[in-house]
C-alpha atoms as a PDB file:
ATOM      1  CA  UNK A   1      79.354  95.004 112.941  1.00  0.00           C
ATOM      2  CA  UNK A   2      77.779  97.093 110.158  1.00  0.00           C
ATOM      3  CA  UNK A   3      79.899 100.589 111.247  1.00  0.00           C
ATOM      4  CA  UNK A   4      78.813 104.081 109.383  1.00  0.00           C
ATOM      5  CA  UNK A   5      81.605 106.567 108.776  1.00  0.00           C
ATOM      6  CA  UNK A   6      81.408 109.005 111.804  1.00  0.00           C
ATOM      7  CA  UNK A   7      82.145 105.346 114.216  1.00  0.00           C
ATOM      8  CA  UNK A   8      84.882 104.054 111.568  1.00  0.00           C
ATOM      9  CA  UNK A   9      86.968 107.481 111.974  1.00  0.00           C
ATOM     10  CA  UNK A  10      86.048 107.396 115.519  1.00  0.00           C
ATOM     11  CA  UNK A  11      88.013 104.176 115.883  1.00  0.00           C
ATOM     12  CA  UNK A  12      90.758 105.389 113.895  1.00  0.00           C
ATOM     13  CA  UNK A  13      91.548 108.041 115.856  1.00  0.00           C
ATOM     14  CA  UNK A  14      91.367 106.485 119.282  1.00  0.00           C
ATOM     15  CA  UNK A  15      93.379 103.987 116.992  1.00  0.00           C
ATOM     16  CA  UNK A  16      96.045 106.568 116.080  1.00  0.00           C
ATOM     17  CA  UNK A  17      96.254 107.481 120.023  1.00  0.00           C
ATOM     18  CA  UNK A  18      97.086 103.732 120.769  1.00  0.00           C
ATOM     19  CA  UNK A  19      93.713 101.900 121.864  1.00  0.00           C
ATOM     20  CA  UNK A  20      94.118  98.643 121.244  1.00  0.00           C
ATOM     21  CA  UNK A  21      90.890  97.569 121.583  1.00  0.00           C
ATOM     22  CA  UNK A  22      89.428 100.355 119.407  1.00  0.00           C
ATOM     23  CA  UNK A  23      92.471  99.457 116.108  1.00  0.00           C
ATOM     24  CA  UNK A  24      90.704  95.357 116.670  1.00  0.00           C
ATOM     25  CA  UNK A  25      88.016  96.679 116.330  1.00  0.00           C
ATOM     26  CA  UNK A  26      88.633  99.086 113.177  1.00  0.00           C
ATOM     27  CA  UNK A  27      89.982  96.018 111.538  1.00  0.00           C
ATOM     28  CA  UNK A  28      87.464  93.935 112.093  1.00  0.00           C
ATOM     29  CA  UNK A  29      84.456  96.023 110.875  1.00  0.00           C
ATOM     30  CA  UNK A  30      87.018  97.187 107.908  1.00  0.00           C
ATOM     31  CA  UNK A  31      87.289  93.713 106.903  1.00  0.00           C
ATOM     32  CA  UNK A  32      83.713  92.874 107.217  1.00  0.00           C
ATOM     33  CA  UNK A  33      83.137  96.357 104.788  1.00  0.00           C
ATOM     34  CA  UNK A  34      86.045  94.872 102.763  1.00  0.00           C
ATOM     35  CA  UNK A  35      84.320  91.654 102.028  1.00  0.00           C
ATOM     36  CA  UNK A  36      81.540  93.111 101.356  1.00  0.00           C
ATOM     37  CA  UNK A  37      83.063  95.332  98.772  1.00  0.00           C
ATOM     38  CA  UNK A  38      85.057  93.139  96.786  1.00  0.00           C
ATOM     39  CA  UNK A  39      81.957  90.447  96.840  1.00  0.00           C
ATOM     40  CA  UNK A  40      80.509  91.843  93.184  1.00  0.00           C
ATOM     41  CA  UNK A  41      84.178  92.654  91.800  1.00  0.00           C
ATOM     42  CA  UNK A  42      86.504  89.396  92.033  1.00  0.00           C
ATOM     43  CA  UNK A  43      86.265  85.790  92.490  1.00  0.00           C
ATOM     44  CA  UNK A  44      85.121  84.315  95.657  1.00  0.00           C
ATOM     45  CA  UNK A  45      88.414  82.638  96.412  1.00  0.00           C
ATOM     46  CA  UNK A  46      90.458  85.398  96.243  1.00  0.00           C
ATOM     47  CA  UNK A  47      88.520  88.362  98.475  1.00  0.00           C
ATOM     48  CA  UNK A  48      89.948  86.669 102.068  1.00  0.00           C
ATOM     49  CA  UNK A  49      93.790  86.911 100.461  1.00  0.00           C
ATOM     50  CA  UNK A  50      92.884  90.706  98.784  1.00  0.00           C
ATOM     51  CA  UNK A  51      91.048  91.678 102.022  1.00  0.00           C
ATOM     52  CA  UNK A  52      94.256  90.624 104.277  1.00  0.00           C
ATOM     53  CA  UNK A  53      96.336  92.801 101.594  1.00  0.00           C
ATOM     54  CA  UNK A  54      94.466  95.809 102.351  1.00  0.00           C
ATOM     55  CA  UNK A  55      94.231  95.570 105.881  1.00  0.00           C
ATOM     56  CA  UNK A  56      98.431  95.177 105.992  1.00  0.00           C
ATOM     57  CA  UNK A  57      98.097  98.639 103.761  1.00  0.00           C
ATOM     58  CA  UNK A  58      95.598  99.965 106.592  1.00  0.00           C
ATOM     59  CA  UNK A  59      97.855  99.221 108.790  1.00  0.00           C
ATOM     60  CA  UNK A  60     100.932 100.756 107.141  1.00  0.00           C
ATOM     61  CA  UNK A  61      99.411 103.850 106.117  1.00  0.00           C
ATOM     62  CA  UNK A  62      97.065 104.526 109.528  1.00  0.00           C
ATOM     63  CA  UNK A  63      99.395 107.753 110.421  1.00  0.00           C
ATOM     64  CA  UNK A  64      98.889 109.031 107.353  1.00  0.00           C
ATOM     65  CA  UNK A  65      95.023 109.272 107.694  1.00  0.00           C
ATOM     66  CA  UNK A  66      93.716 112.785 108.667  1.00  0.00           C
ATOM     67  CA  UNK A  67      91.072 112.640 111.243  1.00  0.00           C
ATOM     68  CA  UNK A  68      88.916 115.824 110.298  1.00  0.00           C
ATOM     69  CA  UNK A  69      88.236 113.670 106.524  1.00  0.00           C
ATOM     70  CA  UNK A  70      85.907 111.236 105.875  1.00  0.00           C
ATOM     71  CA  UNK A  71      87.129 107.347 106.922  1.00  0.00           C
ATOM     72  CA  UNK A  72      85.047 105.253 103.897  1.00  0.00           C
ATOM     73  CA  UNK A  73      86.693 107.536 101.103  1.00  0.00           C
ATOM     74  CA  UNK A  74      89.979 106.821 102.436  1.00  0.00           C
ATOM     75  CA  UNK A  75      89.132 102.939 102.861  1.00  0.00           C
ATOM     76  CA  UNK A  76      87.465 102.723  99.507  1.00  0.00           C
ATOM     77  CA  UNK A  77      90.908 104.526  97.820  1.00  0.00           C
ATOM     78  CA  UNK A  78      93.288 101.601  99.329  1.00  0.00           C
ATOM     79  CA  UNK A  79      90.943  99.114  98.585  1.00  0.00           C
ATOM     80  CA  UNK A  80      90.985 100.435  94.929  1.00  0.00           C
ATOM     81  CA  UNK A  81      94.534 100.657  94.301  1.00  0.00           C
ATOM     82  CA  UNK A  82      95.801  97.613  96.261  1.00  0.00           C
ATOM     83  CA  UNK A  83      92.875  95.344  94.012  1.00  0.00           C
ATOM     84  CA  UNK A  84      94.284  97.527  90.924  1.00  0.00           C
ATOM     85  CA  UNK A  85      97.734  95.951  92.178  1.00  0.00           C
ATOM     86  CA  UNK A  86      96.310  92.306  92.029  1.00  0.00           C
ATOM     87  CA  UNK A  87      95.092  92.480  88.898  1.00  0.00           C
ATOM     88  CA  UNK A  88      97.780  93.701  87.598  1.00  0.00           C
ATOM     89  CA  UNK A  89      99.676  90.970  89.170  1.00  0.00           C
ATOM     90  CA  UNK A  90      97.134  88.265  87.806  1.00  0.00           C
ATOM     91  CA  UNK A  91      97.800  90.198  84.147  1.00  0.00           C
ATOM     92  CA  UNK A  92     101.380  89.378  84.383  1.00  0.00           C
ATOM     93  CA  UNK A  93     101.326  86.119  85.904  1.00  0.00           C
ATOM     94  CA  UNK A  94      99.095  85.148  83.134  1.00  0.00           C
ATOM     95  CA  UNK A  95     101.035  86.742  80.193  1.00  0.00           C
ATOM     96  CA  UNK A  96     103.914  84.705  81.987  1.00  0.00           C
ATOM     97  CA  UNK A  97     102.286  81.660  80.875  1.00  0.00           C
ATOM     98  CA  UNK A  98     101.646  82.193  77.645  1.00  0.00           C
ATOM     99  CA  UNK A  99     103.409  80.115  75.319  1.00  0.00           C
ATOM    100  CA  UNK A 100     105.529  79.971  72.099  1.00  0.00           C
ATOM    101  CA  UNK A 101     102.561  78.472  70.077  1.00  0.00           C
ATOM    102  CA  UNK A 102     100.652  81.349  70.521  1.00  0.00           C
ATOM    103  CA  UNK A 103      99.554  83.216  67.363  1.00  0.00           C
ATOM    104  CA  UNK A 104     101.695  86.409  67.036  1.00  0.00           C
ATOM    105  CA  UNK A 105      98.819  87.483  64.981  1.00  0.00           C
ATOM    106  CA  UNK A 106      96.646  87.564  67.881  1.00  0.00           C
ATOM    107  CA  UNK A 107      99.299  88.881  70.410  1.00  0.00           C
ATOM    108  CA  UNK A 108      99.711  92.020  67.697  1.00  0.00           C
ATOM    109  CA  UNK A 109      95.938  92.708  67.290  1.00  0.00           C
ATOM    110  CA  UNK A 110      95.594  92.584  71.198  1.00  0.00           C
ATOM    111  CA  UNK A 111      98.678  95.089  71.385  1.00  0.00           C
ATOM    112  CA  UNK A 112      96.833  97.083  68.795  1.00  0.00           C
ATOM    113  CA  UNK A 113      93.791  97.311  70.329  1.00  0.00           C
ATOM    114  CA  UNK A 114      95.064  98.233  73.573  1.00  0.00           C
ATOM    115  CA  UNK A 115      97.553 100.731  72.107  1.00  0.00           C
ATOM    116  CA  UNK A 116      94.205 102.155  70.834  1.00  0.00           C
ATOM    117  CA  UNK A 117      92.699 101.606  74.104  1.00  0.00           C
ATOM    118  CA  UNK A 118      95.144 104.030  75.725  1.00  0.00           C
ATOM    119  CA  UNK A 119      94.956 106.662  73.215  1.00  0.00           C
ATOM    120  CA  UNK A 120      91.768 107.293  73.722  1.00  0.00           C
ATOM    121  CA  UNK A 121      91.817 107.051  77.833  1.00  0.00           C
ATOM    122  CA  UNK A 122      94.792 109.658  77.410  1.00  0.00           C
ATOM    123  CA  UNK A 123      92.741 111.728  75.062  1.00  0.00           C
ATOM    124  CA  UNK A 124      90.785 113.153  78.676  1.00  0.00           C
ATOM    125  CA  UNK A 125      93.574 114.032  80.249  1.00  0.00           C
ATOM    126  CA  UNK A 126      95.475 117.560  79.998  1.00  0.00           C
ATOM    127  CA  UNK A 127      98.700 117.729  78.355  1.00  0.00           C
ATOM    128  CA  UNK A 128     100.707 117.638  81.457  1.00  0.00           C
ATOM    129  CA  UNK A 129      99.363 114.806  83.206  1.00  0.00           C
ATOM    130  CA  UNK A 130      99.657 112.893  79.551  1.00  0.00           C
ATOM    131  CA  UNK A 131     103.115 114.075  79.283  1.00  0.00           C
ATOM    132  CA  UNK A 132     103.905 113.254  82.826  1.00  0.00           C
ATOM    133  CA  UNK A 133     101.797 109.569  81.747  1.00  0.00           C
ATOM    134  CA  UNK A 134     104.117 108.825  78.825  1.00  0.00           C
ATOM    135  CA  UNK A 135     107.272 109.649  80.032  1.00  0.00           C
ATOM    136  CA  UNK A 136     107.567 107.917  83.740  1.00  0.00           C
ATOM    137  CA  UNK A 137     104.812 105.129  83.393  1.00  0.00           C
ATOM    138  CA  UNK A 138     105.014 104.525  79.110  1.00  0.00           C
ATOM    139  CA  UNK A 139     108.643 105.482  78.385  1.00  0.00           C
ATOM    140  CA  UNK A 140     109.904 105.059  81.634  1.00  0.00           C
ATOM    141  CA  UNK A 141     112.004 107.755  82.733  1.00  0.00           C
ATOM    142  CA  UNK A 142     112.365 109.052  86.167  1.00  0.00           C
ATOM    143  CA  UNK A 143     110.271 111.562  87.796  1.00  0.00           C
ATOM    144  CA  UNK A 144     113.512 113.666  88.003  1.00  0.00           C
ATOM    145  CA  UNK A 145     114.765 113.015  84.027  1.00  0.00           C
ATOM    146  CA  UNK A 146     110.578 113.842  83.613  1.00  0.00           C
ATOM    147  CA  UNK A 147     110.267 116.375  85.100  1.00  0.00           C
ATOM    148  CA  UNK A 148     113.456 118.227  83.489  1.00  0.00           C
ATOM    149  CA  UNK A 149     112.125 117.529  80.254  1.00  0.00           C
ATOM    150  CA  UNK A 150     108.632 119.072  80.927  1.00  0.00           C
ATOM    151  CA  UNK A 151     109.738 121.931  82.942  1.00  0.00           C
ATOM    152  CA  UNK A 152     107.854 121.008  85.585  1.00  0.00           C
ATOM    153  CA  UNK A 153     108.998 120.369  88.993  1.00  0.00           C
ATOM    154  CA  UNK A 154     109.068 116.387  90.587  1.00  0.00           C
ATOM    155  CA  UNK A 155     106.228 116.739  93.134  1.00  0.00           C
ATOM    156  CA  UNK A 156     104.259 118.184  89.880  1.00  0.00           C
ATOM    157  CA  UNK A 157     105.529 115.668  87.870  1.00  0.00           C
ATOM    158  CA  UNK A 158     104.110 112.953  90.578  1.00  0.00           C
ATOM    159  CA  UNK A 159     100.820 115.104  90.853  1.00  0.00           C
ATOM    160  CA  UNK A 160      99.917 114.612  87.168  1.00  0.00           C
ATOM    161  CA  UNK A 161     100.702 111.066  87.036  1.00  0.00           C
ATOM    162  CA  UNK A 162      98.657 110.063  89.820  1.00  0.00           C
ATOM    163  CA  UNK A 163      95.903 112.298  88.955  1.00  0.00           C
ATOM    164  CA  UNK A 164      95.932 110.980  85.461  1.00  0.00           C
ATOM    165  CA  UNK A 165      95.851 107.321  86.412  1.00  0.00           C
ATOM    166  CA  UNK A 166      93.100 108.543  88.743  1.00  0.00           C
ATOM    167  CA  UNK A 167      90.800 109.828  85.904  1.00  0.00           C
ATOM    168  CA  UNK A 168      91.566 106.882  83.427  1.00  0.00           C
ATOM    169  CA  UNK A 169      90.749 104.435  86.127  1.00  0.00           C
ATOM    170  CA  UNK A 170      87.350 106.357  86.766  1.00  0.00           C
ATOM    171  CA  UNK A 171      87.041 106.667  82.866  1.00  0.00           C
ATOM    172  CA  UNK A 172      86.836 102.597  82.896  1.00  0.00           C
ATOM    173  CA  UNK A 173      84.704 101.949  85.572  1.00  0.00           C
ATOM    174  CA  UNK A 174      82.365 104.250  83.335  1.00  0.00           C
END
């Protein structure tokens, strides 16, 4: 089933009232638009295990969806963030196996150029959400100890992180 937006949200709600039949059904056409998704972004082999991933997050997070906004947004965001979560995963399980031999040469340049990298992503952001960027997800200081040392307040602090991770994200897909 190829489902449009208006019969996706549809399902969700009767969903979020406790049909059944309609949540199997939710799933199913949201893995089928999963699938579909992830077909031109990761390896063949690992869509099935990234699909299951966001359906559990579907799943977790269906109370949280508000009925009067668009479904396929709100799909499309937890798709985003939980494949953002696997490659970040793969990233580390990789640079897990790296080994002694490796040239430290190398390992610096790459640091460099991703050091570099960064800069220039946070150069588009405002001075709050790079602030807020630096000190929680850089530095690594609580939102709290952050957000005393801005002057802003925690759920601003929070605000500014995720909407700066937002607009480097869509700065890369660029």
């Amino acid at each position: 089933m190829k489902a449009d937006d208006g019969t996706l949200r549809r399902l969700m709600v009767a969903a979020q009232a406790g049909d059944k039949r309609a949540y199997a059904v939710l799933l199913e056409a949201c893995g089928d638009w999963l699938r579909r998704y992830y077909a031109q972004k990761i390896a063949v082999e690992a869509v099935d295990g990234l699909v299951q991933d966001v359906l559990l997050s579907i799943h977790r997070k269906r109370a949280s969806y508000d009925p009067t906004r668009a479904f396929l947004p709100w799909l499309a965001a937890i798709a985003r963030y939980r494949w953002i979560d696997r490659l970040r995963k793969d990233y580390r399980h990789a640079a897990d196996e790296l080994h002694d031999d490796t040239a430290s040469v190398a390992a610096e340049d790459e640091a460099v150029a991703a050091a570099v990298s960064l800069e220039r992503l946070m150069a588009h952001l405002s001075d709050k959400q790079n602030d807020a960027i630096q000190l929680v997800k850089i530095e690594g200081l609580s939102i709290r100890e952050a957000a005393k040392r801005t002057g802003q307040s925690e759920s601003a602090v929070k605000v500014n992180i995720h909407r700066g991770v937002k607009k480097m994200a869509a700065l890369i897909e660029e």
